[in-house]
C-alpha atoms as a PDB file:
ATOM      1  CA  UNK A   1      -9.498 -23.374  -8.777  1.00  0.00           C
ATOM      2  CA  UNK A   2      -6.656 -20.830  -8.426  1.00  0.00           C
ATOM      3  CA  UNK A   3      -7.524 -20.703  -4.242  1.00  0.00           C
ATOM      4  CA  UNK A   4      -7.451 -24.270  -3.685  1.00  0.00           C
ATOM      5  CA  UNK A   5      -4.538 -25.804  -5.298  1.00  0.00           C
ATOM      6  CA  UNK A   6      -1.339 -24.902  -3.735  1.00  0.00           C
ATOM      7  CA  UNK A   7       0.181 -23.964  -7.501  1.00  0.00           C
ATOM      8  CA  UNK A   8      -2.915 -21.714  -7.631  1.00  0.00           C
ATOM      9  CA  UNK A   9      -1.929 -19.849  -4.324  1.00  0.00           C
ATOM     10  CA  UNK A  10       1.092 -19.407  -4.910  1.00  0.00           C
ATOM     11  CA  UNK A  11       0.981 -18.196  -8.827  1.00  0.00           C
ATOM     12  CA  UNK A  12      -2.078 -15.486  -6.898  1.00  0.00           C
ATOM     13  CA  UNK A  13       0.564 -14.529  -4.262  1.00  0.00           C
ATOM     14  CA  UNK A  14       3.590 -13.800  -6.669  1.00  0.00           C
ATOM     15  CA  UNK A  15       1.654 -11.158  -8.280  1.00  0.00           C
ATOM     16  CA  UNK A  16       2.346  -8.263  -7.321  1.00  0.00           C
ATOM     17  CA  UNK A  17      -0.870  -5.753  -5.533  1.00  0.00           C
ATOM     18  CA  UNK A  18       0.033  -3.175  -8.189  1.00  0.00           C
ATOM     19  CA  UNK A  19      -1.197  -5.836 -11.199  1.00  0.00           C
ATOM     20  CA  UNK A  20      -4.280  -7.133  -9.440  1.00  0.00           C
ATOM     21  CA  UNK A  21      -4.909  -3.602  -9.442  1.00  0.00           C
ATOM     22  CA  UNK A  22      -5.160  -3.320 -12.960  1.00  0.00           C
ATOM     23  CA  UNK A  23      -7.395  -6.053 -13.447  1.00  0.00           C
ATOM     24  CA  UNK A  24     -10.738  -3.982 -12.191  1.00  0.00           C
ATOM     25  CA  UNK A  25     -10.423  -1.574 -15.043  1.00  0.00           C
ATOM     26  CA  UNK A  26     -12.302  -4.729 -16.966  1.00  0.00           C
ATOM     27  CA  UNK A  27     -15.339  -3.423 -14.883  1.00  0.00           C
ATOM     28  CA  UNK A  28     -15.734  -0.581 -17.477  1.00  0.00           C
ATOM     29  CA  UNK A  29     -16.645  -2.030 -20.486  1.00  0.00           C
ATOM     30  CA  UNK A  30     -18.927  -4.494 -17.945  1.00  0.00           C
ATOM     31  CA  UNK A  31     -21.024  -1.360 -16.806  1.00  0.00           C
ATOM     32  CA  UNK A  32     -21.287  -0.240 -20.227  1.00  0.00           C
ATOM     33  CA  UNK A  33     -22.459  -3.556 -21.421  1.00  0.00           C
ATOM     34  CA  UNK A  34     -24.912  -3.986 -18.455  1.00  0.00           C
ATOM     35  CA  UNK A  35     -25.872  -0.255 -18.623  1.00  0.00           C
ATOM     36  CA  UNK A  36     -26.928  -1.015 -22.612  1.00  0.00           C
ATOM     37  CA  UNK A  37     -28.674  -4.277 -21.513  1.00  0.00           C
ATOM     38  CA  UNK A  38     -30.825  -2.025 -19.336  1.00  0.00           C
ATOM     39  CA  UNK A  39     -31.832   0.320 -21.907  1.00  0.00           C
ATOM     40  CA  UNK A  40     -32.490  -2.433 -23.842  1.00  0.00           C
ATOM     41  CA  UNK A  41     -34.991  -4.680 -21.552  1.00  0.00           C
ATOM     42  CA  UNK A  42     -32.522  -7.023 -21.158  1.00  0.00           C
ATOM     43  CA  UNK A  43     -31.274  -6.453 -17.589  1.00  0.00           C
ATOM     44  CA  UNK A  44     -33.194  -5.133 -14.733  1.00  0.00           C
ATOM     45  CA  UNK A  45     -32.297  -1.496 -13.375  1.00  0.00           C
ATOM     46  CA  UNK A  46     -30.911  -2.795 -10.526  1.00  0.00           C
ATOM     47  CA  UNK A  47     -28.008  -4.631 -12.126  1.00  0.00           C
ATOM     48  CA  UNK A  48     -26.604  -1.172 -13.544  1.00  0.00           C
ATOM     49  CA  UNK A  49     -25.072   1.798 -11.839  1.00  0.00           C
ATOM     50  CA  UNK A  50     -28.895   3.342 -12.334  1.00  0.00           C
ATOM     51  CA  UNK A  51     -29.962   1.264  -9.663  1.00  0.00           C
ATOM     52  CA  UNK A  52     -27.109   1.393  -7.257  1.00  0.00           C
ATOM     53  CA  UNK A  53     -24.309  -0.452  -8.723  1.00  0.00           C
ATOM     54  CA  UNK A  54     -21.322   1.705  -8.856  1.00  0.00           C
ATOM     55  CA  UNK A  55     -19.115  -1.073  -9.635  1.00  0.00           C
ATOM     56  CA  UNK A  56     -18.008   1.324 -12.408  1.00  0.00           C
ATOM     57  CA  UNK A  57     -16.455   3.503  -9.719  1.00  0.00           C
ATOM     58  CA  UNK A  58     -13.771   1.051  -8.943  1.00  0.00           C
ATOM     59  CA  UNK A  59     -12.855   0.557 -12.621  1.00  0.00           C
ATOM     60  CA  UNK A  60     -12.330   4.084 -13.095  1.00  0.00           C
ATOM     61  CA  UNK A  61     -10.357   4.495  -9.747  1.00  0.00           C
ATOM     62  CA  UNK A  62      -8.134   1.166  -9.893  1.00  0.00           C
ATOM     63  CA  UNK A  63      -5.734   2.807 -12.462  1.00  0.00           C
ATOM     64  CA  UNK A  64      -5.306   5.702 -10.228  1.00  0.00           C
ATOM     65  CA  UNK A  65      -4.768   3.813  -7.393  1.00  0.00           C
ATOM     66  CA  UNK A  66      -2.415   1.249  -8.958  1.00  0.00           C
ATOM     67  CA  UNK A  67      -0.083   4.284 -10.102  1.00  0.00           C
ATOM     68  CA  UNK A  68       0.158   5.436  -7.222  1.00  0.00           C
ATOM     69  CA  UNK A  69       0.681   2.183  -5.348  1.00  0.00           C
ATOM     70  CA  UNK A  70       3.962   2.191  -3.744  1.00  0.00           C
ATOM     71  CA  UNK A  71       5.373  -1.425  -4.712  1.00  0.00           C
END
């Protein structure tokens, strides 16, 4: 709903890159969740950095890269 509305675009483009940045550190505790789905039969392989999700990756480099963003 945020993309269509033209409140929606324009709350999305007053955030600054920096802050959106921050937001994929939530895919952390995802992978972990997924990852213990897996071992549990609850999720197949594929949905986990096991089987080629690295999803993960970008949670644990977003910080980084939002410090170091230069605005």
């Amino acid at each position: 709903m945020l993309f269509v509305t033209k409140n929606g675009r324009a709350l999305i483009d007053s955030l600054p890159i920096k802050y959106l940045g921050y937001l994929h550190i939530v895919r952390i505790p995802v992978e972990i969740a997924l990852f213990w789905l897996f071992l549990n039969k609850g999720i197949p392989e594929l949905m986990t950095f096991e089987g080629q999700n690295f999803d993960i990756l970008a949670g644990m480099t977003a910080p980084s890269c939002s410090l170091n963003w230069p605005y």
